[in-house]
Protein backbone atom coordinates (compact mmCIF):
# COMPACT_ATOMS: atom_id res chain seq x y z
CA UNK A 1 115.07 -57.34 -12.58
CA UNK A 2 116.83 -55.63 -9.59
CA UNK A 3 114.32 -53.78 -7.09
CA UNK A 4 115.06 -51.14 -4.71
CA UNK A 5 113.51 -48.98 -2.32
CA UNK A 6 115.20 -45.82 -0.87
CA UNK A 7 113.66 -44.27 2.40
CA UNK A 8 109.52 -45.21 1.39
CA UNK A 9 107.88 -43.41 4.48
CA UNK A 10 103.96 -44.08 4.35
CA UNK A 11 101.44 -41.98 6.95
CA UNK A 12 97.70 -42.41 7.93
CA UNK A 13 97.24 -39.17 9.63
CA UNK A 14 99.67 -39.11 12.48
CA UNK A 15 99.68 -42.68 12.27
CA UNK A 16 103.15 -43.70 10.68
CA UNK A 17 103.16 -47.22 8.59
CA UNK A 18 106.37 -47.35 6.63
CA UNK A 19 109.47 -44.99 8.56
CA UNK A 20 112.24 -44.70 5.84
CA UNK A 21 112.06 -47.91 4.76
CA UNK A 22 115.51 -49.37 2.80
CA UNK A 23 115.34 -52.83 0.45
CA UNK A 24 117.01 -54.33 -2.06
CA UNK A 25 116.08 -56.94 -4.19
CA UNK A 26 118.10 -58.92 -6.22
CA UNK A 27 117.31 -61.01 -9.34
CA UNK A 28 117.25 -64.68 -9.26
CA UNK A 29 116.86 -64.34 -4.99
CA UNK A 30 113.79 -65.12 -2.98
CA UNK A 31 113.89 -61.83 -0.51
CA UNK A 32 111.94 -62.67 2.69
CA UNK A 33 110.01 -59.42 4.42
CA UNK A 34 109.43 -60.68 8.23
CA UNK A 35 107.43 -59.13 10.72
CA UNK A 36 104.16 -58.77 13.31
CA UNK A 37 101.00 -58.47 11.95
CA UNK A 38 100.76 -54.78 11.94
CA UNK A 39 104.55 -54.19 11.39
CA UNK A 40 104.05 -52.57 7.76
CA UNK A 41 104.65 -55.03 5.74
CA UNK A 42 101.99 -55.40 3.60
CA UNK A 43 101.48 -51.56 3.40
CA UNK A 44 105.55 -51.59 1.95
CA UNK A 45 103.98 -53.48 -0.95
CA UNK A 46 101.00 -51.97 -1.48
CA UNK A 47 102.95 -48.99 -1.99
CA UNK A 48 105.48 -50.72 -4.51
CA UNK A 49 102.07 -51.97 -6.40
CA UNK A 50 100.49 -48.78 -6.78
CA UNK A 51 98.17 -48.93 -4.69
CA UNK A 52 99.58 -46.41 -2.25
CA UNK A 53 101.53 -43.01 -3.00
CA UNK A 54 104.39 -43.00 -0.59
CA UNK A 55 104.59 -39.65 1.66
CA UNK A 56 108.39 -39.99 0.87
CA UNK A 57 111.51 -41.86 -0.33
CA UNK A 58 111.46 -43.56 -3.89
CA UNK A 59 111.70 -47.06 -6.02
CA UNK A 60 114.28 -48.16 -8.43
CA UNK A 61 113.47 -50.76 -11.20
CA UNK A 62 117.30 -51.63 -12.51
CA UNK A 63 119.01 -48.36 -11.08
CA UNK A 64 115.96 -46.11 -12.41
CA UNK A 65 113.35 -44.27 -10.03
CA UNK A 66 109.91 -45.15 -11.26
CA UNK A 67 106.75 -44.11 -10.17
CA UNK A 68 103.30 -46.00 -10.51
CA UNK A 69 99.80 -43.95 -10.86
CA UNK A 70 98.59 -47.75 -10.15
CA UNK A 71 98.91 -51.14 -10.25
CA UNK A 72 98.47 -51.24 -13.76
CA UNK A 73 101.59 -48.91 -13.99
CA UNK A 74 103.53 -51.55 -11.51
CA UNK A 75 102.16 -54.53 -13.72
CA UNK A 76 103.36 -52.78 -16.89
CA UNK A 77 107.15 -52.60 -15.38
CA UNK A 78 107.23 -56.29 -14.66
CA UNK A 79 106.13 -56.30 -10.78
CA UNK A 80 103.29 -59.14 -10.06
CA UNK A 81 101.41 -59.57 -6.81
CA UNK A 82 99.59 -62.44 -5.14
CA UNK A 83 97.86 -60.39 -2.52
CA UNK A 84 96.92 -62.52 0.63
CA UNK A 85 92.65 -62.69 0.36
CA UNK A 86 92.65 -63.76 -3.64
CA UNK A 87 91.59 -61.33 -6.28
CA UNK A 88 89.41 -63.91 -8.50
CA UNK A 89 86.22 -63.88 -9.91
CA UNK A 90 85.01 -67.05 -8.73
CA UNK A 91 82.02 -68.23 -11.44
CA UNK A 92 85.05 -67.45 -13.87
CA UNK A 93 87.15 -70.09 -15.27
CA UNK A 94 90.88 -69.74 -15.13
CA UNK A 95 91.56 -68.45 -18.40
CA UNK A 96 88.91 -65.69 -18.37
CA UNK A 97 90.46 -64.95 -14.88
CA UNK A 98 93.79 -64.55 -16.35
CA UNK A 99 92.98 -62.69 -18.97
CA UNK A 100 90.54 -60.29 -17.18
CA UNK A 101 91.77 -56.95 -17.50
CA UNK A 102 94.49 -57.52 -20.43
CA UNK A 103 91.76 -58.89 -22.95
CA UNK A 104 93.19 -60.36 -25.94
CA UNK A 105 90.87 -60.11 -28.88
CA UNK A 106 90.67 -61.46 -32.66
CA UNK A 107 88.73 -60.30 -35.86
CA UNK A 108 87.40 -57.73 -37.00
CA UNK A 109 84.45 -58.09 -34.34
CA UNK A 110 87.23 -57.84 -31.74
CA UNK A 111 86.02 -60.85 -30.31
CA UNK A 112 87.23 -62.00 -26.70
CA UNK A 113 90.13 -64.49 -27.50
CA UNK A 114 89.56 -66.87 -25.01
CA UNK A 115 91.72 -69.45 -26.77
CA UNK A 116 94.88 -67.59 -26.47
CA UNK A 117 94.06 -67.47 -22.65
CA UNK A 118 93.67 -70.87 -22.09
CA UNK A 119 97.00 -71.20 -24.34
CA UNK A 120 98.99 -69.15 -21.95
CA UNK A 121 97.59 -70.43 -19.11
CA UNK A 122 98.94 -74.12 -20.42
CA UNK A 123 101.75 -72.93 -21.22
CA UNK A 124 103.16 -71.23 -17.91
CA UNK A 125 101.13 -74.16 -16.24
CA UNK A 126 103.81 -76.87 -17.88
CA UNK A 127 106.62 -74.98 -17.25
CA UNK A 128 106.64 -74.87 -13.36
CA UNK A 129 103.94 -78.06 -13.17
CA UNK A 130 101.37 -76.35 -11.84
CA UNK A 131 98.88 -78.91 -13.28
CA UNK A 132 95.96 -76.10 -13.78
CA UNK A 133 93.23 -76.57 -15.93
CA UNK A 134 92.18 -74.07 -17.72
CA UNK A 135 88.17 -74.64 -18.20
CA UNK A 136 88.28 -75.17 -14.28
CA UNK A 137 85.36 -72.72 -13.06
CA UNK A 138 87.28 -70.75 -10.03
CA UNK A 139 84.83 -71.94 -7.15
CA UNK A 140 85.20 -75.41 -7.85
CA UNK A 141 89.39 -75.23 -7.45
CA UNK A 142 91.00 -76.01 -3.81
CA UNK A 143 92.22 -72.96 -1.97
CA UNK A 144 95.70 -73.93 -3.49
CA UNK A 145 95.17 -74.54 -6.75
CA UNK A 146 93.23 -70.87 -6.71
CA UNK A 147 97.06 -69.54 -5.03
CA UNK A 148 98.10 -71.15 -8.53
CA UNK A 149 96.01 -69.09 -10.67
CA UNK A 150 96.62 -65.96 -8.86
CA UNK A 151 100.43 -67.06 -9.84
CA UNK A 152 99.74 -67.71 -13.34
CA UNK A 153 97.78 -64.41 -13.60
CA UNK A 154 101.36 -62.40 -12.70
CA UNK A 155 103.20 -64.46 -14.95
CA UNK A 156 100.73 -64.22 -17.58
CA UNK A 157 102.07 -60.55 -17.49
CA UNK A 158 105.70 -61.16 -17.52
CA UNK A 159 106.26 -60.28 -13.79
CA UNK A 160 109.65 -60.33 -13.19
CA UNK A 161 109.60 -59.45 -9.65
CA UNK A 162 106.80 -61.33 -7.53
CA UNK A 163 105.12 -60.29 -4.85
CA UNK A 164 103.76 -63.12 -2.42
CA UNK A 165 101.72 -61.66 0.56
CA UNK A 166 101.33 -63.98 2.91
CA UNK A 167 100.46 -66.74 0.39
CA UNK A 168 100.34 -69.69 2.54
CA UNK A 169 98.10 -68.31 4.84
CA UNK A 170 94.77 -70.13 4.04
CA UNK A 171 96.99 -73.37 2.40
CA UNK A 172 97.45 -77.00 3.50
CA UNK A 173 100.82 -78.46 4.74
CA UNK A 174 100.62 -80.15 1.51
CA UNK A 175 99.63 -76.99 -0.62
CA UNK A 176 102.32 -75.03 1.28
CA UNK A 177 105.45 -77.46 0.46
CA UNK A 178 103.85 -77.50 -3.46
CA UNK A 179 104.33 -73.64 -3.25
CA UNK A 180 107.79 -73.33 -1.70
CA UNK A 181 108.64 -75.58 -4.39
CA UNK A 182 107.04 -73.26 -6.66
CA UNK A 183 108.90 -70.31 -5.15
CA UNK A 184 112.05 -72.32 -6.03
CA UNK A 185 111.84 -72.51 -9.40
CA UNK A 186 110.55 -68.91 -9.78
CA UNK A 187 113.85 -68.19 -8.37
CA UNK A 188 116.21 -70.58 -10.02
CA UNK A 189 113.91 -69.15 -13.46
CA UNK A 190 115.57 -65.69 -12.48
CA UNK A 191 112.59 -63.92 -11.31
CA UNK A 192 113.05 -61.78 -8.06
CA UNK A 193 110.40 -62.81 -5.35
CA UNK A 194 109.57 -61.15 -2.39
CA UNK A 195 108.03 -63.48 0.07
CA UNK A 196 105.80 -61.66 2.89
CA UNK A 197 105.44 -63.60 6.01
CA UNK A 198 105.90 -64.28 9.59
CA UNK A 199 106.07 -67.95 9.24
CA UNK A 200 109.70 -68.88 10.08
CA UNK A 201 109.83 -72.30 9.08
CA UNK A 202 109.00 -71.14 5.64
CA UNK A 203 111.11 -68.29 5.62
CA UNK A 204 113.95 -70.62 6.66
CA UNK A 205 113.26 -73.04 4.16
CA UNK A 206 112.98 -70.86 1.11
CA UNK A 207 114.82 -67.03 1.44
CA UNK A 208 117.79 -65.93 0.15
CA UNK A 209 117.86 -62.90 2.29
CA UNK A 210 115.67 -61.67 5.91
CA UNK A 211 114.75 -58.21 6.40
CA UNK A 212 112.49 -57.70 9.75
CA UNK A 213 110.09 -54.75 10.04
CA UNK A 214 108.78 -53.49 13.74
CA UNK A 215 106.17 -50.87 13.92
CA UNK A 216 107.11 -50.12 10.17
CA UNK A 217 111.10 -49.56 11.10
CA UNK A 218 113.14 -52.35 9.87
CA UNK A 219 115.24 -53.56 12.75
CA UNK A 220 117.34 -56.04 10.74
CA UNK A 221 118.43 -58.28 8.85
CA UNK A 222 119.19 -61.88 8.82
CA UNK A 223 120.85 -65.02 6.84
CA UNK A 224 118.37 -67.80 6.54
CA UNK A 225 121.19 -69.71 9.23
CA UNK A 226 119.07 -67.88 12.09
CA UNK A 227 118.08 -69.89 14.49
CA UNK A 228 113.70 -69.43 14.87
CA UNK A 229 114.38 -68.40 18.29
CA UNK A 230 116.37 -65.32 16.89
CA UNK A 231 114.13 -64.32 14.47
CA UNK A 232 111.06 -64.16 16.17
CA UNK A 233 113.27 -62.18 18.74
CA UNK A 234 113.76 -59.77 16.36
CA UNK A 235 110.35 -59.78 15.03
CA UNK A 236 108.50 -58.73 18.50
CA UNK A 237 111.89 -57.53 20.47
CA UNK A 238 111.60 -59.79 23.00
CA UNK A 239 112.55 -63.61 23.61
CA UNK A 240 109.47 -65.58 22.30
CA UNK A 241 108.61 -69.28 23.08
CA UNK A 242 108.24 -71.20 20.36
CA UNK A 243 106.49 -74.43 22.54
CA UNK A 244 103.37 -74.02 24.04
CA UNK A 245 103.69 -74.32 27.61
CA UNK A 246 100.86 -76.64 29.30
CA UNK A 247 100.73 -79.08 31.90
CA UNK A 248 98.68 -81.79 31.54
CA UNK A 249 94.90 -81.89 31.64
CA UNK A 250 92.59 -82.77 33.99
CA UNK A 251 89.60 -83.75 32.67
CA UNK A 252 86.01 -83.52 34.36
CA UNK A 253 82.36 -84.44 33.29
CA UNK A 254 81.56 -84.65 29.58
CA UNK A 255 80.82 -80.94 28.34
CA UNK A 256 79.68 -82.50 24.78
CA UNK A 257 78.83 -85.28 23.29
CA UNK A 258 78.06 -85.79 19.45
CA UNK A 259 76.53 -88.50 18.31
CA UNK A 260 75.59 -90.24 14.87
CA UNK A 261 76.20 -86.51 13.39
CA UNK A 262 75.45 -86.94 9.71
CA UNK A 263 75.28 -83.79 7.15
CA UNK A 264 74.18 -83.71 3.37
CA UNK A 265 74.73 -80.81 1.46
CA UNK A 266 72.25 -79.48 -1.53
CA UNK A 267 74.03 -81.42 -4.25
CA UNK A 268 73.04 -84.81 -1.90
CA UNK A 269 76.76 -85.00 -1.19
CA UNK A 270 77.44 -86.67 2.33
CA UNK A 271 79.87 -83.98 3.64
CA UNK A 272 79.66 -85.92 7.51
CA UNK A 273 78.90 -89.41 8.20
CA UNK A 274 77.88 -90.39 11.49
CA UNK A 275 80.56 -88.76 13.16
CA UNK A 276 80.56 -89.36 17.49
CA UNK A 277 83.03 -88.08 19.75
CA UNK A 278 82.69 -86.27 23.29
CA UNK A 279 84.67 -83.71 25.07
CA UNK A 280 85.31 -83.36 28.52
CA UNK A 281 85.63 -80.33 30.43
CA UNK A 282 89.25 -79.19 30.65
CA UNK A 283 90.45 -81.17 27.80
CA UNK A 284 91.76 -79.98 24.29
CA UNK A 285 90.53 -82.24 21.29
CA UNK A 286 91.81 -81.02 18.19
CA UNK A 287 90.97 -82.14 14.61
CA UNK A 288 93.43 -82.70 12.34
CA UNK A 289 92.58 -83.30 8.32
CA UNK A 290 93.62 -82.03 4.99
CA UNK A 291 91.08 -79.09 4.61
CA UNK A 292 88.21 -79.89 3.03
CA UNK A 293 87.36 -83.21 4.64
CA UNK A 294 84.09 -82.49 6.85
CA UNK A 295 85.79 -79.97 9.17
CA UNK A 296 83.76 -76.89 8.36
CA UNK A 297 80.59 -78.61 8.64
CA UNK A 298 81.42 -80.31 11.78
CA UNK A 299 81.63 -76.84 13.32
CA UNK A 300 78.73 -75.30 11.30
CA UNK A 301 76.40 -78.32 12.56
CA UNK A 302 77.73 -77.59 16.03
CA UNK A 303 76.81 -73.84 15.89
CA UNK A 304 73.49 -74.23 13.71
CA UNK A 305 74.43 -72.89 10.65
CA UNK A 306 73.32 -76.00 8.84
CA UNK A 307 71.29 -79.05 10.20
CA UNK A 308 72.08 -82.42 10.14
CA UNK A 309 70.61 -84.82 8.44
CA UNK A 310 71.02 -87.22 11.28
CA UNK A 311 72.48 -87.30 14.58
CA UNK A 312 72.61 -85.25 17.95
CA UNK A 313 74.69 -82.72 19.62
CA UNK A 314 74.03 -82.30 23.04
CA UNK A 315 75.73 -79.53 25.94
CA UNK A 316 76.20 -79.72 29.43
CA UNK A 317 73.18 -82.24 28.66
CA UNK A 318 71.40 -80.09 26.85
CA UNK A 319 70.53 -80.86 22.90
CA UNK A 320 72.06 -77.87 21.08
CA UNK A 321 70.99 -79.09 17.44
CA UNK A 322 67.93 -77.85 15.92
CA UNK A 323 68.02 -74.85 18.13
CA UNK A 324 69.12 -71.24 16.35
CA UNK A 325 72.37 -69.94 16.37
CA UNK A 326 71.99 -67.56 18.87
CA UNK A 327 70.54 -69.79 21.14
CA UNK A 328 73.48 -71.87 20.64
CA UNK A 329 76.16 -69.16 21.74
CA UNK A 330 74.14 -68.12 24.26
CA UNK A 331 74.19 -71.40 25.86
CA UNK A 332 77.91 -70.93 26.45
CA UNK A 333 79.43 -72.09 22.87
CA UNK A 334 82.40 -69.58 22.07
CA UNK A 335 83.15 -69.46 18.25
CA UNK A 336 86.15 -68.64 16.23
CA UNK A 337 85.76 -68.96 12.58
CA UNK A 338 87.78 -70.36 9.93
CA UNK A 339 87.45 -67.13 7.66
CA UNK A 340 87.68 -63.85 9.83
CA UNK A 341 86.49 -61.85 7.05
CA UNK A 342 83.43 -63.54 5.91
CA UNK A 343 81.96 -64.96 9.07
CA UNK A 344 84.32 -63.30 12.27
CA UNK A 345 83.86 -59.20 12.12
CA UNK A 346 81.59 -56.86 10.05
CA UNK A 347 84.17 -54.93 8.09
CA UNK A 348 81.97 -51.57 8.03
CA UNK A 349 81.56 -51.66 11.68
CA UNK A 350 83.82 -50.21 14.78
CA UNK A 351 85.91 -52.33 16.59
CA UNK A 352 83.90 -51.48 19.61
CA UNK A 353 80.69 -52.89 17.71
CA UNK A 354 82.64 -56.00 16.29
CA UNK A 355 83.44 -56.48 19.81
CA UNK A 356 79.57 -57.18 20.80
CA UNK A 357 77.94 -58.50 17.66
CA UNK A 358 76.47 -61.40 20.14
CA UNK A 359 75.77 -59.71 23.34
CA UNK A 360 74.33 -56.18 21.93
CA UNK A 361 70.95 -57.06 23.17
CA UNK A 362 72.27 -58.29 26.77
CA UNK A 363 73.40 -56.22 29.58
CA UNK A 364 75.64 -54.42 30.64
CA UNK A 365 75.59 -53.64 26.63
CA UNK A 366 72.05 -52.73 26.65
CA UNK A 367 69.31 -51.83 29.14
CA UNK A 368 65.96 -52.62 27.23
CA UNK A 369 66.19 -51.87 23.52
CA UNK A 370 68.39 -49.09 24.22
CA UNK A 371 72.45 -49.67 23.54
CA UNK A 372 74.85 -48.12 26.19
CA UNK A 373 77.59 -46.59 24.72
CA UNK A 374 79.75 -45.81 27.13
CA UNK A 375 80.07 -48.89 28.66
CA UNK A 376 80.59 -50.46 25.63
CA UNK A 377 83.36 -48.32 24.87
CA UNK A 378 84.95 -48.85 28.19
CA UNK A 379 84.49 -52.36 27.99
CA UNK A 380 86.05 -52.14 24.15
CA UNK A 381 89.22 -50.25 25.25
CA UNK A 382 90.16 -53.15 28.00
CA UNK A 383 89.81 -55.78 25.70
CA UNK A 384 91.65 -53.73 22.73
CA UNK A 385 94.51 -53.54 25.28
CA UNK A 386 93.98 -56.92 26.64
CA UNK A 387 94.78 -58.58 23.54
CA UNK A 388 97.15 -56.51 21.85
CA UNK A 389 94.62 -54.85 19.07
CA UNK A 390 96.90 -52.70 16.74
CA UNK A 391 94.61 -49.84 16.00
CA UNK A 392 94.46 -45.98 16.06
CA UNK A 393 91.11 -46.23 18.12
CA UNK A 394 88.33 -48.52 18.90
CA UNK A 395 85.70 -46.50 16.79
CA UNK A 396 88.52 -47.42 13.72
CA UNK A 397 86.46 -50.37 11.10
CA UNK A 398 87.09 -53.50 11.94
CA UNK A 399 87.84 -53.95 7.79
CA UNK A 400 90.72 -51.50 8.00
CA UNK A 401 92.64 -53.41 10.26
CA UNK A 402 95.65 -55.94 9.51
CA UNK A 403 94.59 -59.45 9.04
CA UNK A 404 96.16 -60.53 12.72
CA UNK A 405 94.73 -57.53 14.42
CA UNK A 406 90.84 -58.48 12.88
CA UNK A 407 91.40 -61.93 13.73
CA UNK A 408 92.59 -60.35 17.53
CA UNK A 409 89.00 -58.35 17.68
CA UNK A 410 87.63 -61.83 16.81
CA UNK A 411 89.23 -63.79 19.42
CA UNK A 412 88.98 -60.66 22.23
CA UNK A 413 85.02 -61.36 21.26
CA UNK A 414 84.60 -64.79 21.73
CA UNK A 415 87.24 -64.78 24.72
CA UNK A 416 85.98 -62.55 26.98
CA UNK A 417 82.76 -64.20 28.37
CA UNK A 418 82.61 -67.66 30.27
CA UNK A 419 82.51 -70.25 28.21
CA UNK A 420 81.75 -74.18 28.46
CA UNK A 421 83.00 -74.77 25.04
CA UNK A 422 85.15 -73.06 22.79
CA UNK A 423 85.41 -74.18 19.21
CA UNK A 424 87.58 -72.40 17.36
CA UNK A 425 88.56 -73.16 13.70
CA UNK A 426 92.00 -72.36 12.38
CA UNK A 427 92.90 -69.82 15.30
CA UNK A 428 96.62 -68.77 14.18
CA UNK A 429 95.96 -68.93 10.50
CA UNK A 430 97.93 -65.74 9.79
CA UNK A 431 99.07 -64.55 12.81
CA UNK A 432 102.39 -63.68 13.87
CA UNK A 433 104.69 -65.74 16.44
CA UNK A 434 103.91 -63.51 19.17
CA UNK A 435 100.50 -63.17 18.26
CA UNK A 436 100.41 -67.08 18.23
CA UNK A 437 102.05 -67.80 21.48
CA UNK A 438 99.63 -64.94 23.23
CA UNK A 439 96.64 -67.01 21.49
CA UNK A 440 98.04 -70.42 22.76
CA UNK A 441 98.06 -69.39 26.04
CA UNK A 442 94.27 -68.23 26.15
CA UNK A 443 93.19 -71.36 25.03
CA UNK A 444 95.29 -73.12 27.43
CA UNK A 445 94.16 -70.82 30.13
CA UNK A 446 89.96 -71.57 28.97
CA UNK A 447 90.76 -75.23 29.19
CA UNK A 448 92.36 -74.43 32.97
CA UNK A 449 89.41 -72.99 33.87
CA UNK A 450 87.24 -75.60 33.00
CA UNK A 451 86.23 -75.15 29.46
CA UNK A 452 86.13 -77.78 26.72
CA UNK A 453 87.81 -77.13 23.56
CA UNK A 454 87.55 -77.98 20.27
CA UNK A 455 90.75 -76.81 18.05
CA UNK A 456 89.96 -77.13 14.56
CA UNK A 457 93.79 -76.54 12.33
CA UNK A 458 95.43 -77.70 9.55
CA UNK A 459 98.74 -77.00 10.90
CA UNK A 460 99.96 -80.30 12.42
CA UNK A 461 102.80 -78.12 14.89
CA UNK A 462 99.88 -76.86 16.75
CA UNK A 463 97.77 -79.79 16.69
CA UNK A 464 100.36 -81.76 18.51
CA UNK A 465 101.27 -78.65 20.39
CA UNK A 466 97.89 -77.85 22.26
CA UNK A 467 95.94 -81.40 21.93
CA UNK A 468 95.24 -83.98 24.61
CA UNK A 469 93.31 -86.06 22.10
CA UNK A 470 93.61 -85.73 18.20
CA UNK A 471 90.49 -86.87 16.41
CA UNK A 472 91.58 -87.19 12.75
CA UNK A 473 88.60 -86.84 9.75
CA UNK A 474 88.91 -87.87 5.93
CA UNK A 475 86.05 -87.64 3.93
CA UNK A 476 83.74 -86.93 6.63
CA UNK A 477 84.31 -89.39 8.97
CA UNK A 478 86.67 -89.57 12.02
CA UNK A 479 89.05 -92.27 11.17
CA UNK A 480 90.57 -92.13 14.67
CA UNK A 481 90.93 -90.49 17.78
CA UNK A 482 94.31 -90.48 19.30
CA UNK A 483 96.91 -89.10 21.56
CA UNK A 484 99.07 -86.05 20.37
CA UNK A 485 102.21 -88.74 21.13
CA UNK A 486 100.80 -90.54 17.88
CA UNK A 487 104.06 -89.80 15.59
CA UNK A 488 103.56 -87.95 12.71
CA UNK A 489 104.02 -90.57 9.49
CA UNK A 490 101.13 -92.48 11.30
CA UNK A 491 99.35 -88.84 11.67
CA UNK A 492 99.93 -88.28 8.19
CA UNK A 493 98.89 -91.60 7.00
CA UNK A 494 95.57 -91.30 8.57
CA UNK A 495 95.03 -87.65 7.20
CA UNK A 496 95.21 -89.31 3.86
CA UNK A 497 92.98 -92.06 4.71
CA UNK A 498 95.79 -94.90 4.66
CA UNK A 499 95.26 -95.90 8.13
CA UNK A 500 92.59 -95.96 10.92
CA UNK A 501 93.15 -96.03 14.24
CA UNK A 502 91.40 -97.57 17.21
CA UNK A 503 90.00 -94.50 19.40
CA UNK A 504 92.36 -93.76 22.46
């Protein structure tokens, strides 16, 4: 099916998210939609879905205008989208997740026809391999197996074009290559795909055809021959460096040391076992692993959120675990979590507010149980400039914003106090090039000043780009702790638990 859109203009107010917006889409091509977090990208689809009424311009399905009252509408012509934060029911299996809204049914007691689900779901499953069970309960599925259901779920509905919003986002380097390979044979299958992302090594490795959106303008277009360097140029309109730039570290007294660290969860599964390791001040350790592998409750024993079984954490000296999570940040610990959404910002809330969720009982935020507004809007406004926060105003929700922008509020939070250790978890995962290199550089710059840091990613390019010691985990232990030098096979091999290394 051939897509086009002629002139979509989209407005929020006076705000303007889509400015006569051309694209064309052919079938059988993966159609790559670049841009900043912010740029309009994901409000372009929205409005192609339904979801949106555009303020002007129109859509084409095979040389016809169509118009959609809703996604239904958009599903009904044959459009399909994975949107970025999944839409599943998690205590669901994958059939009854597939099925959910288009409910087959049999007898004369219209009876759900859960068999016919689980048929189509093996069916669409061995044709592009997807190796999907369909009895699998949602909240029991990796992060990319669930991208595979959401998949399933458009095809289910013969989507012929296929929109992917930012679908590696949350994914493995493992998961990711599974779903460009994915992409591949959607394409080669004849269905149109349009791929929504700012990741350039993926756009290079899968698209057909570039189209860049600025500020909701697109500013060009580009063969998949462009060089990185030229289209993250065209993505921010400025040069961009795509290295981080650091000299090397200078290590001082041991900010924290973790010893013996041991977590159980409330099945009696051993999620950590025994893990020790220290960081100095001014030094970058970063943990590298397939997600999944003790990561997440590493951090969470760090902060509080659960307690160990076994083991100690101690700060500065100080024993941190056992004490409550406030206590904890208060003592200096700066926190960026894996999932922005559920643990970073209070959707409902203002910026301003998201901005002070762990100092709105200190001053110069409060004087006694009373807040103080206008410093706290003052203080909101420099920090909302400071790090590039996309938003109409600082009293906007912290919900409404772009994925980037929340997970700028987040870092503008956690950044803007002294710190003796930062620990942030996943700290790029769907940002934008510039939006990366402007975060690489603030964690550089707390190390500089004396912080230690913990980087917590499953991206291996920024592992070895900010580390001076990786400390790899699989299956809750740290199988070795070595320099970012360590070449990547080796790297690899001891992310799948092939190989353990003595600790440099």
């Amino acid at each position: 099916m051939k897509l086009e859109l002629r002139g979509i203009t989209k407005r929020f107010g006076d705000f303007t998210a889509n400015d006569k917006i051309d694209l064309l889409v052919e079938p059988g091509s993966v159609h790559a939609l670049l841009g900043e977090n912010g740029a309009g990208k994901s409000t372009l689809m929205n409005v192609l879905f339904g979801l949106y009424d555009a303020d002007e311009g129109e859509v084409l399905l095979n040389d016809e205008p169509v118009a959609f009252a809703g996604p239904g509408d958009a599903m009904a012509a044959g459009i399909g989208m994975v949107h970025q934060h999944f839409m599943l029911v998690h205590p669901f299996t994958v059939a009854e997740n597939v099925m959910l809204g288009h409910e087959d049914v049999r007898g004369p007691a219209k009876l759900l026809d859960i068999d016919a689900a689980r048929a189509k779901v093996r069916e669409i499953s061995e044709r592009f391999n997807f190796n999907v069970d369909p009895d699998a309960v949602i909240e029991d599925l990796p992060v990319g197996a669930q991208q595979r259901v959401e998949i399933i779920k458009a095809l289910s509905r013969d989507a012929q074009v296929l929109i992917l919003d930012e679908p590696t986002a949350v994914l493995t380097p493992q998961e990711t290559d599974e779903l460009l390979g994915i992409v591949r044979q959607l394409r080669d299958a004849g269905t149109a795909v349009v791929l929504i992302t700012h990741k350039l090594r993926e756009v290079k490795a899968v698209a057909d055809t570039i189209t860049v959106i600025r500020r909701g303008k697109v500013v060009g277009t580009a063969e998949p021959t462009a060089s990185q360097e030229e289209l993250a140029s065209l993505m921010v309109g400025r040069a961009v460096t795509m290295r981080v730039d650091k000299t090397d570290a200078t290590p001082g007294e041991t900010m924290l040391e973790v010893d013996g660290l041991t977590v159980i969860d409330e099945a009696g599964v051993v999620q950590l076992a025994g893990v020790s390791f220290d960081v100095k001040a001014g030094e970058i350790l970063a943990i590298a692993g397939v997600q999944g592998n003790g990561q997440t409750e590493l951090t969470e024993a760090l902060l509080g959120v659960v307690k160990p079984e076994a083991g100690i954490a101690r700060l500065d000296g100080e024993v941190i675990t056992g004490r409550p999570i406030k206590d904890v940040l208060h003592a200096g610990i700066g926190f960026v979590p894996e999932d922005r959404t559920e643990d970073g910002i209070v959707a409902t809330m203002t910026i301003a507010n998201n901005l002070i969720l762990d100092l709105h009982d200190r001053p110069p935020y409060a004087k006694g149980i009373a807040l103080q507004p206008g410093v706290i809007a003052d203080e909101a406004r420099k920090h909302v400039e400071q790090f590039d926060v996309r938003a109409t105003s600082i009293d906007q929700t912290a919900g409404s914003l772009s994925g980037g922008n929340q997970q700028k509020v987040v870092l503008a939070r956690e950044l803007s106090r002294q710190l003796k250790l930062l620990i942030a978890s996943n700290p790029t995962r769907g940002l934008d090039v510039g939006s990366i290199e402007f975060v690489h550089k603030r964690i550089v710059a707390e190390r500089d000043a004396g912080a230690a840091v913990i980087i917590v990613s499953a991206e291996l390019d920024e592992v070895v780009a900010l580390a001076d010691r990786i400390a790899v985990m699989y299956h809750g232990k740290i199988v070795g702790i070595v320099s970012p030098d360590t070449d990547r096979d080796t790297l690899g091999l001891m992310m799948a638990g092939a190989l353990e290394e003595e600790a440099a």
